[in-house]
C-alpha atoms as a PDB file:
ATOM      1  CA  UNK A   1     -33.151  26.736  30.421  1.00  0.00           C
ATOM      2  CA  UNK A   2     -33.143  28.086  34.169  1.00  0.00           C
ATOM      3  CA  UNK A   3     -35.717  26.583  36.371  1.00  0.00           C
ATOM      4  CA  UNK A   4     -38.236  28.848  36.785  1.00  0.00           C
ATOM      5  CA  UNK A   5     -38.960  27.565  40.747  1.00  0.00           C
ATOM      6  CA  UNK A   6     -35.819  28.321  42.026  1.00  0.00           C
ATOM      7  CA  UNK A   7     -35.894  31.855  42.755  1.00  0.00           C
ATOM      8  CA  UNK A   8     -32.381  34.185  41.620  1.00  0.00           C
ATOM      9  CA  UNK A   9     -33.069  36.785  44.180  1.00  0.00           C
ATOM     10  CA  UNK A  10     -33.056  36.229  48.391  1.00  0.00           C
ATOM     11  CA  UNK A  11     -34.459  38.546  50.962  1.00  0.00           C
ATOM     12  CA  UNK A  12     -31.716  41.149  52.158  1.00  0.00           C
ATOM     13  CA  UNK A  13     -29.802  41.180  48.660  1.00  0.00           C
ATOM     14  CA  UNK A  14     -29.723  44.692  47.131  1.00  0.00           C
ATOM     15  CA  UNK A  15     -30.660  45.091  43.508  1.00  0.00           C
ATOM     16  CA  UNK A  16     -31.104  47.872  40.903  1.00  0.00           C
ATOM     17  CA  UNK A  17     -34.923  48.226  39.322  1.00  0.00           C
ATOM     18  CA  UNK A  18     -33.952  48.178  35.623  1.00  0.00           C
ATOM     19  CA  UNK A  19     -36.324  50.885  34.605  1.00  0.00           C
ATOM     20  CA  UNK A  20     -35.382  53.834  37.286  1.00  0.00           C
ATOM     21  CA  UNK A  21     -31.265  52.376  37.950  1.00  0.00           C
ATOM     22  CA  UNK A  22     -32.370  52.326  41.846  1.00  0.00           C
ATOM     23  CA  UNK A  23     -30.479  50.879  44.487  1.00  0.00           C
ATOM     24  CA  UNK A  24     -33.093  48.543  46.450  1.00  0.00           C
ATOM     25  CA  UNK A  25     -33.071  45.949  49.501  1.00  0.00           C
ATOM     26  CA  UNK A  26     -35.527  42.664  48.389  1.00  0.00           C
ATOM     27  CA  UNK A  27     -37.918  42.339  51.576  1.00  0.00           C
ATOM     28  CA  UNK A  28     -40.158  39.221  50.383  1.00  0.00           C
ATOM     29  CA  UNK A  29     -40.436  36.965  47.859  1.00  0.00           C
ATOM     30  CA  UNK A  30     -43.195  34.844  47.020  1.00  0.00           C
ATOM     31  CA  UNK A  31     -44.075  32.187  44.324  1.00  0.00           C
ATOM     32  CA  UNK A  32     -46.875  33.354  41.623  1.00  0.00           C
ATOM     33  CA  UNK A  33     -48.266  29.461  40.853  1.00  0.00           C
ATOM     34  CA  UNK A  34     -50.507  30.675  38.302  1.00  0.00           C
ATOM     35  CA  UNK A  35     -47.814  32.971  36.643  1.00  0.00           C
ATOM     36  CA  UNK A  36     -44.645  30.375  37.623  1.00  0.00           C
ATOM     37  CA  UNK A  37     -42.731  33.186  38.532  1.00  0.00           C
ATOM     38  CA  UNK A  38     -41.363  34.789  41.491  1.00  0.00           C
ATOM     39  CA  UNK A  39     -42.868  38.449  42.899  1.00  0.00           C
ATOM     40  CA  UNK A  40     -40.482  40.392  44.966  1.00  0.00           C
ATOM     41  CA  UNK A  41     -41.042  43.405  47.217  1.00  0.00           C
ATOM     42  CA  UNK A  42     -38.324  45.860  48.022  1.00  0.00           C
ATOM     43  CA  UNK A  43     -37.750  48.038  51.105  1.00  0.00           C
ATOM     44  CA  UNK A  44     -38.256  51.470  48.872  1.00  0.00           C
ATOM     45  CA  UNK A  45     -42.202  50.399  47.597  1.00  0.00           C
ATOM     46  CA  UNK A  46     -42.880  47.611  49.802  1.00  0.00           C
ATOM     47  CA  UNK A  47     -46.837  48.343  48.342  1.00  0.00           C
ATOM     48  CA  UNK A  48     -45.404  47.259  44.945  1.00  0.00           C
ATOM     49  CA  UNK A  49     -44.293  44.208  43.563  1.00  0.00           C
ATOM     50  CA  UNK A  50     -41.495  43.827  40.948  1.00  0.00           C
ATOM     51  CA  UNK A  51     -40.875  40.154  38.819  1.00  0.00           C
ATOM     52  CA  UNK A  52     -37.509  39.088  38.409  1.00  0.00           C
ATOM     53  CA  UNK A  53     -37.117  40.361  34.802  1.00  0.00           C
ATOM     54  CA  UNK A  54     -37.891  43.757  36.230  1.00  0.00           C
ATOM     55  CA  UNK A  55     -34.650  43.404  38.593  1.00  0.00           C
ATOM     56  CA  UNK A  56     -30.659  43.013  38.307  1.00  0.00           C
ATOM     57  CA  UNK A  57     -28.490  41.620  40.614  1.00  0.00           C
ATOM     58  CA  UNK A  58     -25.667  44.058  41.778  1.00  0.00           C
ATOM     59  CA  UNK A  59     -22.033  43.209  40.889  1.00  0.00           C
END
């Protein structure tokens, strides 16, 4: 099993949002203790946070 505090995604790495197939640029991560996951904002909605589950990395 992956450890959960090690976070897959870095600031500057572009992704695709699962749900729309969008190209985005990770801003921030941060650490959700309560939730031991990682939040990520991306340059497109930088008001909205995505999880890690909700993101793939680009090939």
């Amino acid at each position: 099993m992956r450890d959960i505090s090690v976070k897959i995604f870095s600031s500057g790495k572009t992704v695709t949002i699962r749900v729309s197939n969008e190209l985005v640029t990770i801003l921030k991560s941060h650490y959700v203790k309560n939730m031991k996951r990682y939040s990520y904002t991306v340059t497109k909605y930088p008001s909205v946070f995505f999880f890690e589950e909700e993101l793939m990395k680009q090939e």
